[in-house]
C-alpha atoms as a PDB file:
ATOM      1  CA  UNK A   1       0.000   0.000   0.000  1.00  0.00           C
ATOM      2  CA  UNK A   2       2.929   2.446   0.170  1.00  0.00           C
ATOM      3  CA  UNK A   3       2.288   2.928  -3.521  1.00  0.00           C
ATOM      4  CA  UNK A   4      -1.207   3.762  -2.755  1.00  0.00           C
ATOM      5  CA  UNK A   5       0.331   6.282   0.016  1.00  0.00           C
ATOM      6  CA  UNK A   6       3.304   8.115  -2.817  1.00  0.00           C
ATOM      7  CA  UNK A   7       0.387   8.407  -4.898  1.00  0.00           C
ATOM      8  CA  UNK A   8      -1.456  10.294  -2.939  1.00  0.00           C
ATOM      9  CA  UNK A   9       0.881  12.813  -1.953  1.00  0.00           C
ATOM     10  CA  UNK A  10       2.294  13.403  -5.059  1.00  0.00           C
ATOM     11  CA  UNK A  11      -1.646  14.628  -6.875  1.00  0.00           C
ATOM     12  CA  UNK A  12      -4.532  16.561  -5.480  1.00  0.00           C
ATOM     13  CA  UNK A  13      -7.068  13.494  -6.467  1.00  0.00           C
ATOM     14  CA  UNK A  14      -9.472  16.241  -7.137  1.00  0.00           C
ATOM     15  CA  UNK A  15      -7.710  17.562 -10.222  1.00  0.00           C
ATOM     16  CA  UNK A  16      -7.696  13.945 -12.039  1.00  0.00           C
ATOM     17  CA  UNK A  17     -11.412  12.804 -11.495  1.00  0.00           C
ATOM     18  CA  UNK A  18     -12.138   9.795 -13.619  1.00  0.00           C
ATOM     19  CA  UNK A  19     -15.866  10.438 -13.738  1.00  0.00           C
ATOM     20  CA  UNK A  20     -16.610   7.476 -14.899  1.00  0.00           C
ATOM     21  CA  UNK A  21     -14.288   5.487 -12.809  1.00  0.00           C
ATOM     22  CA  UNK A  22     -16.803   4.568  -9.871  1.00  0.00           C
ATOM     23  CA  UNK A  23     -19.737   3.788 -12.131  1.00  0.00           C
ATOM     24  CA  UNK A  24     -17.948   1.288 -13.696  1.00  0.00           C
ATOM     25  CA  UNK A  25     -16.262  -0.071 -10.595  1.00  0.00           C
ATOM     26  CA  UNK A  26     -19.799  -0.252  -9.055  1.00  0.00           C
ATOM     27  CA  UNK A  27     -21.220  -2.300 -11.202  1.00  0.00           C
ATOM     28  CA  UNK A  28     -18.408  -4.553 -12.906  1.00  0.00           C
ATOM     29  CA  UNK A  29     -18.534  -6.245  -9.670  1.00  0.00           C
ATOM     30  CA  UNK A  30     -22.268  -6.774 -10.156  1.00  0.00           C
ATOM     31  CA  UNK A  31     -22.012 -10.170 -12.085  1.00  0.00           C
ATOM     32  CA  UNK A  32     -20.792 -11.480  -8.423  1.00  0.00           C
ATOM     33  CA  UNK A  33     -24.455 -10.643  -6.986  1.00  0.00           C
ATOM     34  CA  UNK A  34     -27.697 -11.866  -8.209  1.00  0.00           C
ATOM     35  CA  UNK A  35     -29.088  -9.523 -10.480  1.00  0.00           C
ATOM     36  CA  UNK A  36     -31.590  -7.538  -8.332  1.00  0.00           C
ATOM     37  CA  UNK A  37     -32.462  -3.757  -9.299  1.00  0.00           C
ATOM     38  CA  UNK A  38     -33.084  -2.301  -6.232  1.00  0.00           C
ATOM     39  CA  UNK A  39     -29.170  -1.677  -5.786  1.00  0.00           C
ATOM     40  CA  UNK A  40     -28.826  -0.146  -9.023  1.00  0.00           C
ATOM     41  CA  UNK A  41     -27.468   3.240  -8.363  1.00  0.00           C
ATOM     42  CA  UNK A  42     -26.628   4.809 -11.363  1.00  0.00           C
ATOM     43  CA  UNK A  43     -28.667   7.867 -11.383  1.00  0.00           C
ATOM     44  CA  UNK A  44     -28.722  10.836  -9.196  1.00  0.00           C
ATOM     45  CA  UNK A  45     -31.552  11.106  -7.115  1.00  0.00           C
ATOM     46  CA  UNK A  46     -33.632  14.175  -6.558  1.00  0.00           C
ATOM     47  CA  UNK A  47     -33.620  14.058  -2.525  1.00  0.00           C
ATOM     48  CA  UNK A  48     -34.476  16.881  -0.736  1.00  0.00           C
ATOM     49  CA  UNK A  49     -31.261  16.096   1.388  1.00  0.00           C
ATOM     50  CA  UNK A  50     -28.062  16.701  -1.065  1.00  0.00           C
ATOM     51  CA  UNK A  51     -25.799  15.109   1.888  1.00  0.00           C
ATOM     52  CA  UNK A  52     -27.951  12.137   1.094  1.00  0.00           C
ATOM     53  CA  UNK A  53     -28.201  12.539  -2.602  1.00  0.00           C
ATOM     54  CA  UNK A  54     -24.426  12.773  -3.219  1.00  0.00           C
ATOM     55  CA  UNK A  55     -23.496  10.054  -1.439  1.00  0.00           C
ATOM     56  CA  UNK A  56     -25.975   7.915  -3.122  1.00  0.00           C
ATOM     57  CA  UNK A  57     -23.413   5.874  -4.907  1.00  0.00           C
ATOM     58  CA  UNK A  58     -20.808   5.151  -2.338  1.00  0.00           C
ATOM     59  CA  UNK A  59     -24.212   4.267   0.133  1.00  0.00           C
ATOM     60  CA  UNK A  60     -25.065   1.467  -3.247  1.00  0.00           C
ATOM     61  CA  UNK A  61     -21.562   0.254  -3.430  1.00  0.00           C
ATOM     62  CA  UNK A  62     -21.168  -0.579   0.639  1.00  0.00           C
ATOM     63  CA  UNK A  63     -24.118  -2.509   0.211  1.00  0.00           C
ATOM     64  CA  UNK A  64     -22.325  -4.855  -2.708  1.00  0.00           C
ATOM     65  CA  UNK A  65     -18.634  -4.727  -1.010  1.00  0.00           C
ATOM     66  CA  UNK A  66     -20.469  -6.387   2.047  1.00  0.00           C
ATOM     67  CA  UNK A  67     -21.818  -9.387  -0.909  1.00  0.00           C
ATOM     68  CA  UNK A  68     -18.179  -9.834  -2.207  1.00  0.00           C
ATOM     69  CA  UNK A  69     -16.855 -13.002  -1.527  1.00  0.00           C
ATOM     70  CA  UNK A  70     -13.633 -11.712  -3.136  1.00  0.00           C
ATOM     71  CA  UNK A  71     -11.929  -8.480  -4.670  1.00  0.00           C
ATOM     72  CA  UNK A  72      -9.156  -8.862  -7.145  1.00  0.00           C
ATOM     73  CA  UNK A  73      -8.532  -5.072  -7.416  1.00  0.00           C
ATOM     74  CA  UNK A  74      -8.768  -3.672  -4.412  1.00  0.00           C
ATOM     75  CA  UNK A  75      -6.079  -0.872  -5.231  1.00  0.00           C
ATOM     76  CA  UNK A  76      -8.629   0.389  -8.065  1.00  0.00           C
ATOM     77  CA  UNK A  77     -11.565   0.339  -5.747  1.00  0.00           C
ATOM     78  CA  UNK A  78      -9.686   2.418  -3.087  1.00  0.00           C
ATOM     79  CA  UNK A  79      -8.413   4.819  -5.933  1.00  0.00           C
ATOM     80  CA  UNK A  80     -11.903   5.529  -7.441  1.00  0.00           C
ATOM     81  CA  UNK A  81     -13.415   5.696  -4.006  1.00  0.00           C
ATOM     82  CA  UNK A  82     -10.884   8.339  -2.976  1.00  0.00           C
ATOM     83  CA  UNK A  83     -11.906  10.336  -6.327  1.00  0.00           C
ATOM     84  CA  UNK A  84     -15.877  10.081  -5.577  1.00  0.00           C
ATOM     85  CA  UNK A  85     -15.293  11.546  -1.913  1.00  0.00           C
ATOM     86  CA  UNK A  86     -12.657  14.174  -3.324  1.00  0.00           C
ATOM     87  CA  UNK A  87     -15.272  15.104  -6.297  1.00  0.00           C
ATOM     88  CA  UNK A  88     -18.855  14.835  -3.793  1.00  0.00           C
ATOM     89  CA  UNK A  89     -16.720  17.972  -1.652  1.00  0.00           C
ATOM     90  CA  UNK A  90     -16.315  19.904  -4.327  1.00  0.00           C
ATOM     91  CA  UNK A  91     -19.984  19.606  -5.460  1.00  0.00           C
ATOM     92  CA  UNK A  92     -21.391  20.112  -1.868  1.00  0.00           C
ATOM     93  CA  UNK A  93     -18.790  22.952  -1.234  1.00  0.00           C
ATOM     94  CA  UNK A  94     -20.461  24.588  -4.446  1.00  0.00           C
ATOM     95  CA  UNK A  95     -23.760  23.998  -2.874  1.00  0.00           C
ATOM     96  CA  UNK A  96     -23.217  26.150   0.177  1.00  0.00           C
ATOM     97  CA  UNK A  97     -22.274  23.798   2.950  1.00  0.00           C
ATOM     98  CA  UNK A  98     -19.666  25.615   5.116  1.00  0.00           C
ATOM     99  CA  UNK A  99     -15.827  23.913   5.874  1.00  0.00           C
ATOM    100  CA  UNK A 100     -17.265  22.224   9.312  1.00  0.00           C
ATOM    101  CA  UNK A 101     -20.042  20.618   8.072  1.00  0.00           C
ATOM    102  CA  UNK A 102     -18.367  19.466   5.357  1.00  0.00           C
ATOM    103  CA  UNK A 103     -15.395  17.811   7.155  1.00  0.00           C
ATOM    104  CA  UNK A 104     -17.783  15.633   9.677  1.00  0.00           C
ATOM    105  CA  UNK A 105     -19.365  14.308   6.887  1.00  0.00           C
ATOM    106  CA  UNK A 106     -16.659  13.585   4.868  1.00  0.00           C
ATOM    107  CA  UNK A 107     -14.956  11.684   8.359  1.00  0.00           C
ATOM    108  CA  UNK A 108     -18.380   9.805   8.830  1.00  0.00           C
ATOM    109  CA  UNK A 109     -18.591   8.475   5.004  1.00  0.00           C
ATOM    110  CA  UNK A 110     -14.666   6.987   5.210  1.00  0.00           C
ATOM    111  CA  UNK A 111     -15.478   5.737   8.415  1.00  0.00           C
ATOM    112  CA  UNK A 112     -19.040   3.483   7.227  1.00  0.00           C
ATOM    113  CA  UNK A 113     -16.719   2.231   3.789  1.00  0.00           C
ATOM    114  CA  UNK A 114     -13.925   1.595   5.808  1.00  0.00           C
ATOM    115  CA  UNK A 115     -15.978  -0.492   8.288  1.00  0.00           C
ATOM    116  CA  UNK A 116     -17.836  -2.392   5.336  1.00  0.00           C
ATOM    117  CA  UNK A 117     -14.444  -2.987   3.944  1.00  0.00           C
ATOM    118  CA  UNK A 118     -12.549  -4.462   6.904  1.00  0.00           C
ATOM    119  CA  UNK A 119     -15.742  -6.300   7.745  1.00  0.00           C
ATOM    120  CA  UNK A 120     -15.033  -8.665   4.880  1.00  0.00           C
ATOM    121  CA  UNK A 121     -12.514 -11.321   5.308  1.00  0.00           C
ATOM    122  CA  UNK A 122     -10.465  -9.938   1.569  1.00  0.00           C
ATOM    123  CA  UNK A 123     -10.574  -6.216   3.033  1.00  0.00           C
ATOM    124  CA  UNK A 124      -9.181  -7.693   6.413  1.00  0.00           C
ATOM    125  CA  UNK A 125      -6.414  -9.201   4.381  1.00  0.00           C
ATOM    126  CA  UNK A 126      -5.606  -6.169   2.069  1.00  0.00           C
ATOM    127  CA  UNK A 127      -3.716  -3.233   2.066  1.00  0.00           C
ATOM    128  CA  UNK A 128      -7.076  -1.408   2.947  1.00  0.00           C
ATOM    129  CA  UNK A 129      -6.164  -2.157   6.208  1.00  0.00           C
ATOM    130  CA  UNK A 130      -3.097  -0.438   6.322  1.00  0.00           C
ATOM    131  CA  UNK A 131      -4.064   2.693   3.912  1.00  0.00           C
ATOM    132  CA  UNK A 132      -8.073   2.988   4.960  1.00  0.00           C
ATOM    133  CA  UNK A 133     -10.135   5.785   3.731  1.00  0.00           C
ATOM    134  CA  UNK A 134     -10.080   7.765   7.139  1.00  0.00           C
ATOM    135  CA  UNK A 135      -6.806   7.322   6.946  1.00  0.00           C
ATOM    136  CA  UNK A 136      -6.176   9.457   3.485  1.00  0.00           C
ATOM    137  CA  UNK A 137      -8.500  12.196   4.469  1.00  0.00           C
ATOM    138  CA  UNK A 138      -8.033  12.261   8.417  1.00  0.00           C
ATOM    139  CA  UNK A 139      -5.058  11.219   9.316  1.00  0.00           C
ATOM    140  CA  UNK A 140      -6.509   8.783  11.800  1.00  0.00           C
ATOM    141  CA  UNK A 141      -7.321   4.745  12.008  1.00  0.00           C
ATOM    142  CA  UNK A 142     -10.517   3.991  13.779  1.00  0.00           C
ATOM    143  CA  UNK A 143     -13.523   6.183  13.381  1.00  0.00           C
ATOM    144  CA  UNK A 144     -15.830   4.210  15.139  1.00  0.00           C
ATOM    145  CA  UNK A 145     -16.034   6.294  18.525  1.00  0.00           C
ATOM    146  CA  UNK A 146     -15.333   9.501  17.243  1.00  0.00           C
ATOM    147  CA  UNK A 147     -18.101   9.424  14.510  1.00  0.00           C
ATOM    148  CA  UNK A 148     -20.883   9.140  17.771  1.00  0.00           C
ATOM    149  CA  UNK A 149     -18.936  12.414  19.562  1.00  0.00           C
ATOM    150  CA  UNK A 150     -19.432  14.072  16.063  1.00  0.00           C
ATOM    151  CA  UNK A 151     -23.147  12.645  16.114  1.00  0.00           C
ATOM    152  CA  UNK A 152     -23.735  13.683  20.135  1.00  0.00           C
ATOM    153  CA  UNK A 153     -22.867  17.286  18.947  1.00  0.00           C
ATOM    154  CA  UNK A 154     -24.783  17.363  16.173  1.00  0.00           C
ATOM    155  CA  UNK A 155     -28.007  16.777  17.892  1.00  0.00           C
ATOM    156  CA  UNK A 156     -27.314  19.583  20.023  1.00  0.00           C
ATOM    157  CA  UNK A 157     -28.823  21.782  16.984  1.00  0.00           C
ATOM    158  CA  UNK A 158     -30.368  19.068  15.745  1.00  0.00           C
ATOM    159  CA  UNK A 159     -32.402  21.641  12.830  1.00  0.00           C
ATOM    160  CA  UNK A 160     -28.718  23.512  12.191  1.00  0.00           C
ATOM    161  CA  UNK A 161     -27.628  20.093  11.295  1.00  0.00           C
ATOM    162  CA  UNK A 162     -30.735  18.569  10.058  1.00  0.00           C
ATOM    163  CA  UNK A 163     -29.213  17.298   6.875  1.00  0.00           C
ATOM    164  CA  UNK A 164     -25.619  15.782   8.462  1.00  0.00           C
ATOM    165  CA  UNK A 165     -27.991  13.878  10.725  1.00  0.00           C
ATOM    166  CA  UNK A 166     -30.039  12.655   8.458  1.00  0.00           C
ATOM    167  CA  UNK A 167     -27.052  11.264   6.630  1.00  0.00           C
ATOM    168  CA  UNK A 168     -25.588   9.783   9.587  1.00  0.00           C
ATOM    169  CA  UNK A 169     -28.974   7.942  10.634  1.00  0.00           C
ATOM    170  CA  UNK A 170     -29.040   6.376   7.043  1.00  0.00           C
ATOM    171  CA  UNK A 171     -25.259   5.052   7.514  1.00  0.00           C
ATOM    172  CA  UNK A 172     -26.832   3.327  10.793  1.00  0.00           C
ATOM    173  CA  UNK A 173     -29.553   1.951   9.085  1.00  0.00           C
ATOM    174  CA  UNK A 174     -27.508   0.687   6.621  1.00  0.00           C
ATOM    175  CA  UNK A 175     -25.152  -1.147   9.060  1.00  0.00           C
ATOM    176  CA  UNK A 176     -22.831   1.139  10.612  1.00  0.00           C
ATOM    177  CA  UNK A 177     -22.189   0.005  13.915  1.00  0.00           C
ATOM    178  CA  UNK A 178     -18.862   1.776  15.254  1.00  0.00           C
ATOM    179  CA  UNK A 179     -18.411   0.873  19.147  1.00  0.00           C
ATOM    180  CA  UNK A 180     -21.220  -0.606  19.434  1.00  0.00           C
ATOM    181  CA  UNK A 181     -20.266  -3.581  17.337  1.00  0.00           C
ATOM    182  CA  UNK A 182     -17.090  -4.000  19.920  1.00  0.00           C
ATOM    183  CA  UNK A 183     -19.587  -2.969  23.026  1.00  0.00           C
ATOM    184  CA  UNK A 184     -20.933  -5.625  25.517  1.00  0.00           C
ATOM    185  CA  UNK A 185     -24.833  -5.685  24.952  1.00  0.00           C
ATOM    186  CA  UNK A 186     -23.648  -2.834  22.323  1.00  0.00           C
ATOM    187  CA  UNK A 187     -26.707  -3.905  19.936  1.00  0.00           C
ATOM    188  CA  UNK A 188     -29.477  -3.104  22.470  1.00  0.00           C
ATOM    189  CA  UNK A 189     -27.933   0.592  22.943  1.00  0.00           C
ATOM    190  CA  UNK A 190     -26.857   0.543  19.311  1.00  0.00           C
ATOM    191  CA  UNK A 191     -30.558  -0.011  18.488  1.00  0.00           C
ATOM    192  CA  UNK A 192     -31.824   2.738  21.570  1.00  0.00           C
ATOM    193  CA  UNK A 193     -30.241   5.176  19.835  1.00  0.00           C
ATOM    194  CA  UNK A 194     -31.110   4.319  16.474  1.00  0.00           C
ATOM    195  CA  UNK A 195     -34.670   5.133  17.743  1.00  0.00           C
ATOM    196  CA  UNK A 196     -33.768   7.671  19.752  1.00  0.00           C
ATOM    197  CA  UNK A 197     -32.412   9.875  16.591  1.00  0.00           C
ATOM    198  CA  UNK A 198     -35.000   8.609  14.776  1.00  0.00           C
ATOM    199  CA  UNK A 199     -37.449  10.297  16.493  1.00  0.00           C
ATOM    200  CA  UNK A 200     -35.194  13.463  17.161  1.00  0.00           C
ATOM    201  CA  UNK A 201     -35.690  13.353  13.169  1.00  0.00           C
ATOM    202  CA  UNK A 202     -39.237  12.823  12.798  1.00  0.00           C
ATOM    203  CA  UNK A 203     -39.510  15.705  15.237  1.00  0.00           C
ATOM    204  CA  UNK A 204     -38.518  18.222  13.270  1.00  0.00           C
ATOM    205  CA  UNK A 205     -41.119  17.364  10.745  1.00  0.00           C
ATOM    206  CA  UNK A 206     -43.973  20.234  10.027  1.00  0.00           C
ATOM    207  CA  UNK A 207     -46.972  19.450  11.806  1.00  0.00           C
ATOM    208  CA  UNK A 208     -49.467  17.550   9.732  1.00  0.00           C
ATOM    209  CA  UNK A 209     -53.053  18.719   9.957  1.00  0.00           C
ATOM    210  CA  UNK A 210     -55.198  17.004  12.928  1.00  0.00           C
ATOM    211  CA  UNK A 211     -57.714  16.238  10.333  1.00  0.00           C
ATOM    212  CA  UNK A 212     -55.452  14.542   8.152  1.00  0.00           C
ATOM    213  CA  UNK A 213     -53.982  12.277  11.094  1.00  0.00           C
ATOM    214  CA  UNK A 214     -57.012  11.679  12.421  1.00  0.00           C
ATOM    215  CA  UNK A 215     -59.632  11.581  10.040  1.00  0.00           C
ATOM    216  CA  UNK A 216     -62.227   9.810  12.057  1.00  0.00           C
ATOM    217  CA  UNK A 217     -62.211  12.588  14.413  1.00  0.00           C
ATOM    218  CA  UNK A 218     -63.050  14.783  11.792  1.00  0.00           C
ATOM    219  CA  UNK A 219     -66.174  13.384  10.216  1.00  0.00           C
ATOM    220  CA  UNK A 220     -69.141  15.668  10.590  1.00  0.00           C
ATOM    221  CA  UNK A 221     -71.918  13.586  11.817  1.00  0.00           C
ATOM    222  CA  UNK A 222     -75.045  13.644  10.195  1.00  0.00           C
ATOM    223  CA  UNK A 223     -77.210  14.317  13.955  1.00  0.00           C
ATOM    224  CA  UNK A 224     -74.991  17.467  13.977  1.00  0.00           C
ATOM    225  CA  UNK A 225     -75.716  19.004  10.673  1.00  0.00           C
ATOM    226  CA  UNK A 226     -77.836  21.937  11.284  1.00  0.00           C
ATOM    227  CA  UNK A 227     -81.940  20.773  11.526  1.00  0.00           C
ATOM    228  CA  UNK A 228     -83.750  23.093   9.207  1.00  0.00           C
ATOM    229  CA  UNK A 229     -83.758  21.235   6.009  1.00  0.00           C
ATOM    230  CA  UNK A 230     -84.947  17.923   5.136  1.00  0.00           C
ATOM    231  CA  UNK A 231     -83.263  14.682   5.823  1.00  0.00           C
ATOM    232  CA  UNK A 232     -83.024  12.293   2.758  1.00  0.00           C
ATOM    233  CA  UNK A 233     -84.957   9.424   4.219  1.00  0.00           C
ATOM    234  CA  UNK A 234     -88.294  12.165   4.389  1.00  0.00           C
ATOM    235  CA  UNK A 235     -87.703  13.092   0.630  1.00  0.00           C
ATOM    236  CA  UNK A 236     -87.690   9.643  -0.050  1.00  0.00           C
ATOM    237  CA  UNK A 237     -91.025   8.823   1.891  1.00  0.00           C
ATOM    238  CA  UNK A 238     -92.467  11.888   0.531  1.00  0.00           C
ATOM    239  CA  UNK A 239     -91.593  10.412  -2.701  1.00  0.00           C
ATOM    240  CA  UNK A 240     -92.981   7.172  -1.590  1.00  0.00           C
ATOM    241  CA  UNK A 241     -96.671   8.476  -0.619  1.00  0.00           C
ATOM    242  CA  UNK A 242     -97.165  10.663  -3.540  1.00  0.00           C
ATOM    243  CA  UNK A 243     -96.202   7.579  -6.199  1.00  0.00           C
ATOM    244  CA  UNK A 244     -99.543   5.710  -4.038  1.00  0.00           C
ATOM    245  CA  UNK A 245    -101.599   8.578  -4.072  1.00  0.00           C
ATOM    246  CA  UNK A 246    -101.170   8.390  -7.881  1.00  0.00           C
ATOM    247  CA  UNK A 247    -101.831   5.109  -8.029  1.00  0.00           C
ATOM    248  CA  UNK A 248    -104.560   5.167  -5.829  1.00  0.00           C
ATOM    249  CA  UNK A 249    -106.836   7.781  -7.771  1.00  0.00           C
ATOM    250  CA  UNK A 250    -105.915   6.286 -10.917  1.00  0.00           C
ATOM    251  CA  UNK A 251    -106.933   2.833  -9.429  1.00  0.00           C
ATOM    252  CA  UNK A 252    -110.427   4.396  -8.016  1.00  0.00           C
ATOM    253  CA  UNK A 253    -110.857   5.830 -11.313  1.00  0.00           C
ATOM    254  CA  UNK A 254    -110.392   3.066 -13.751  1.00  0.00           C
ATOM    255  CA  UNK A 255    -112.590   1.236 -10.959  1.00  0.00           C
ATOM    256  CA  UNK A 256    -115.419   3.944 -11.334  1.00  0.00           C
ATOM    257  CA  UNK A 257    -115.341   3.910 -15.158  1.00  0.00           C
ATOM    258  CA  UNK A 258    -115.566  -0.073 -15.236  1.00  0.00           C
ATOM    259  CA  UNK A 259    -118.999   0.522 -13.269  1.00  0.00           C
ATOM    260  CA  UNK A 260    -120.491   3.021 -15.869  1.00  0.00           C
ATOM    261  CA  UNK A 261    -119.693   0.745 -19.066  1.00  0.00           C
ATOM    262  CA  UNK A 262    -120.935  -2.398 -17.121  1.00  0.00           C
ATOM    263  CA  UNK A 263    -124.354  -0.150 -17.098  1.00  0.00           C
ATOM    264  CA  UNK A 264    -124.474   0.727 -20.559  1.00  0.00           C
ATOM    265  CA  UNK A 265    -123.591  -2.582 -21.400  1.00  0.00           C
ATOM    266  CA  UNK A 266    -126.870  -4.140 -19.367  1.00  0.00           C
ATOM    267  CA  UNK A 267    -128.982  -1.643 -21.179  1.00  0.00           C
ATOM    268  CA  UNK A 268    -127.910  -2.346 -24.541  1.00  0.00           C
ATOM    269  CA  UNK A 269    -128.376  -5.854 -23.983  1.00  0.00           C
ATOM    270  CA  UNK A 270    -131.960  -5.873 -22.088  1.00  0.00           C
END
């Protein structure tokens, strides 16, 4: 990996982006999975989080490295990852995000693909292990307690930082584990907070309408409509009694007409 390390400090990776580099690396390694389209991630999304968004092909290839049984070329895969990360700054820097923000996200990201990595038995093996992600960027080995410091602070302002958290809660859901993976009974508190910033999230949701949420609730009932008009069931027996009336006087009248030709008819006969 020391060739991996010259490399590096000979080039600012951002001036040599192979753009198409990490789409291809994603999904060469595809014909090692079963062919299954919901981790196809070659489009940009259109998420109203652009923490989220960016990251949305690094996110897709975790969830493959963690399928591979094996990795030929890890040295490309570490090269190309390095590129994504140095060209995902540039586009969020353009985007507003200020230096901070910018630099716990970036230590977060290398710290969930350096996990998923090293969790594999060919990324234990490698010169990943030696050269990780965090590493390159940070200077620094192990992320996995410092990445919950950087999430404790962030939930002090938790709608400053709405967007980093967000990001961070989809790394957990998608496996990142940190110290809790090392942590006796670390998956019950792994999974307490999990819910925990969950709801810290949902929180800071705009209230939806009480008549949306509870619709039931809402229903105007038919005893409290106001009482001057008629209710449908007396239209309908008003409708009811005038079709017998009808019928009634048109039955008395036939009736009354049979009577007067069965007298005419008696007369013309006697």
């Amino acid at each position: 990996m020391n060739e991996l390390a010259n490399r590096d400090d000979t080039r600012r990776h951002e001036d040599s982006i192979d753009v198409q580099g990490l789409d291809r690396l994603i999904h060469s390694h595809a014909g090692h999975l079963d062919a299954d389209e919901d981790y196809w991630f070659r489009l940009r999304g259109h998420n109203l989080n652009p923490l989220v968004d960016a990251s949305g092909s690094l996110l897709g290839m975790v969830v493959r490295v963690r399928q591979l049984d094996r990795l030929d070329d890890i040295d490309r895969l570490y090269r190309q990852v390095v590129d994504e990360i140095a060209a995902i700054e540039i586009e969020l820097t353009e985007q507003g995000y200020d230096r901070p923000t910018l630099l716990a996200y970036r230590y977060v990201l290398c710290s969930f693909i350096d996990e998923a990595v090293m969790s594999t038995d060919w990324g234990q093996q490698s010169q990943w292990a030696g050269h990780s992600l965090l590493t390159r960027f940070h200077n620094e080995t192990w992320g996995g307690e410092k990445v919950f410091s950087i999430l404790a602070r962030l939930r002090q302002e938790p709608r400053r930082y709405r967007d980093l958290l967000s990001f961070i809660y989809l790394c957990l859901c998608l496996g990142f584990e940190g110290r809790y993976k090392v942590m006796p009974h670390g998956r019950e508190e792994y999974e307490q907070m999990l819910r925990e910033l969950g709801d810290q999230l949902s929180s800071l949701d705009d209230p939806v309408e009480d008549s949306l949420t509870h619709p039931l609730d809402n229903v105007l009932v038919a005893a409290r409509r106001k009482g001057d008009g008629m209710p449908l069931w007396g239209i309908f027996a008003l409708f009811a009694l005038a079709v017998a009336a009808i019928y009634t006087g048109f039955s008395w009248s036939l009736e009354e007409q049979a009577d007067q030709v069965g007298v005419l008819l008696e007369r013309i006969i006697n």
